[in-house]
Structures are given as structure tokens and as C-alpha cells.
C-alpha atoms as a PDB file:
ATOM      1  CA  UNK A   1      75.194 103.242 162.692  1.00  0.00           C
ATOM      2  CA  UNK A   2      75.518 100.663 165.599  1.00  0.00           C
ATOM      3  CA  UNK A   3      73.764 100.764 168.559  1.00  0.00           C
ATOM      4  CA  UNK A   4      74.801  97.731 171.401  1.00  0.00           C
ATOM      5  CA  UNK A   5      72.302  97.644 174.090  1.00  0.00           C
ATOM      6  CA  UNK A   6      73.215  95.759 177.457  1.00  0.00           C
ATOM      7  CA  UNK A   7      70.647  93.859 179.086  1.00  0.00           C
ATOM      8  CA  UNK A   8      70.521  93.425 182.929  1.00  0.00           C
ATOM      9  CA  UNK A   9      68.641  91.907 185.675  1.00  0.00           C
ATOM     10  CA  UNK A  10      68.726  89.384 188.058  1.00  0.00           C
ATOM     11  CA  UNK A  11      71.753  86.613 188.225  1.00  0.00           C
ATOM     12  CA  UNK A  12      71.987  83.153 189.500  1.00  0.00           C
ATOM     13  CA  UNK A  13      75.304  81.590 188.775  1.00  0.00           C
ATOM     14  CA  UNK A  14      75.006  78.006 187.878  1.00  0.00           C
ATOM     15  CA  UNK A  15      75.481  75.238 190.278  1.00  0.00           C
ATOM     16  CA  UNK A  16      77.670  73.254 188.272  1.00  0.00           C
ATOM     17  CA  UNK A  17      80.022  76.405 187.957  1.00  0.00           C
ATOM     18  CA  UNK A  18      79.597  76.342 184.252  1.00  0.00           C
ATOM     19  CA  UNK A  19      77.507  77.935 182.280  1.00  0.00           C
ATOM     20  CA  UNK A  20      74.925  75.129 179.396  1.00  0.00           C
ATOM     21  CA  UNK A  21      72.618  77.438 178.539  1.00  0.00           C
ATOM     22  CA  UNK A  22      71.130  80.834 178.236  1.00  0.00           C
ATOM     23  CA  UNK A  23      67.023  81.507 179.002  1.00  0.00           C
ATOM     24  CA  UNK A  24      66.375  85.189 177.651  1.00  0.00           C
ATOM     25  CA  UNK A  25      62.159  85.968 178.110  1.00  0.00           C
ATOM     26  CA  UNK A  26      61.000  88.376 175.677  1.00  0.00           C
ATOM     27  CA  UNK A  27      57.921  89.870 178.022  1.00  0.00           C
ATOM     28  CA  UNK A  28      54.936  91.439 175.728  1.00  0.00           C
ATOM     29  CA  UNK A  29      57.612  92.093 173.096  1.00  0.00           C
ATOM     30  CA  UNK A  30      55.663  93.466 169.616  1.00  0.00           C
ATOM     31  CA  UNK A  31      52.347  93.444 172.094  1.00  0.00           C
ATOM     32  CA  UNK A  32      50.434  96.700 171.813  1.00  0.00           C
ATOM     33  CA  UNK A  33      47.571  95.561 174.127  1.00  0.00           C
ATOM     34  CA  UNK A  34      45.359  94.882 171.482  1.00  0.00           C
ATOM     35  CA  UNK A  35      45.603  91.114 171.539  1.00  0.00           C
ATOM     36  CA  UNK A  36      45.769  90.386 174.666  1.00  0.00           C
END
């Protein structure tokens, strides 16, 4: 089984018109609140 999730947020399109590079932040991801 396949599951495809779509991420969305906020945009900015880049200034040279095209797109280098990708920045995806992975927020708290595995934290449980334990280590923090």
C-alpha cells in the first residue's frame, strides 16, 4: 500500500524565475518532548 502525502504552506517564487534549490524544515520531527 502507497500512501502520497502533499505538503503545503507558504510560497515565495524565486527572484531569478528559476527554481536552485529546495529548503524543507522538519520542525520537532521524532521529538516527544522529552529532550527538549
Amino acid at each position: 500500500m502507497s500512501t502520497d502525502t502533499l505538503l503545503s504552506g507558504p510560497t515565495v517564487p524565486a527572484a531569478s524565475g528559476t527554481t536552485k534549490s529546495v529548503v524543507i524544515l522538519l520542525h520537532g520531527y521524532g521529538a516527544d518532548g522529552n529532550d527538549l
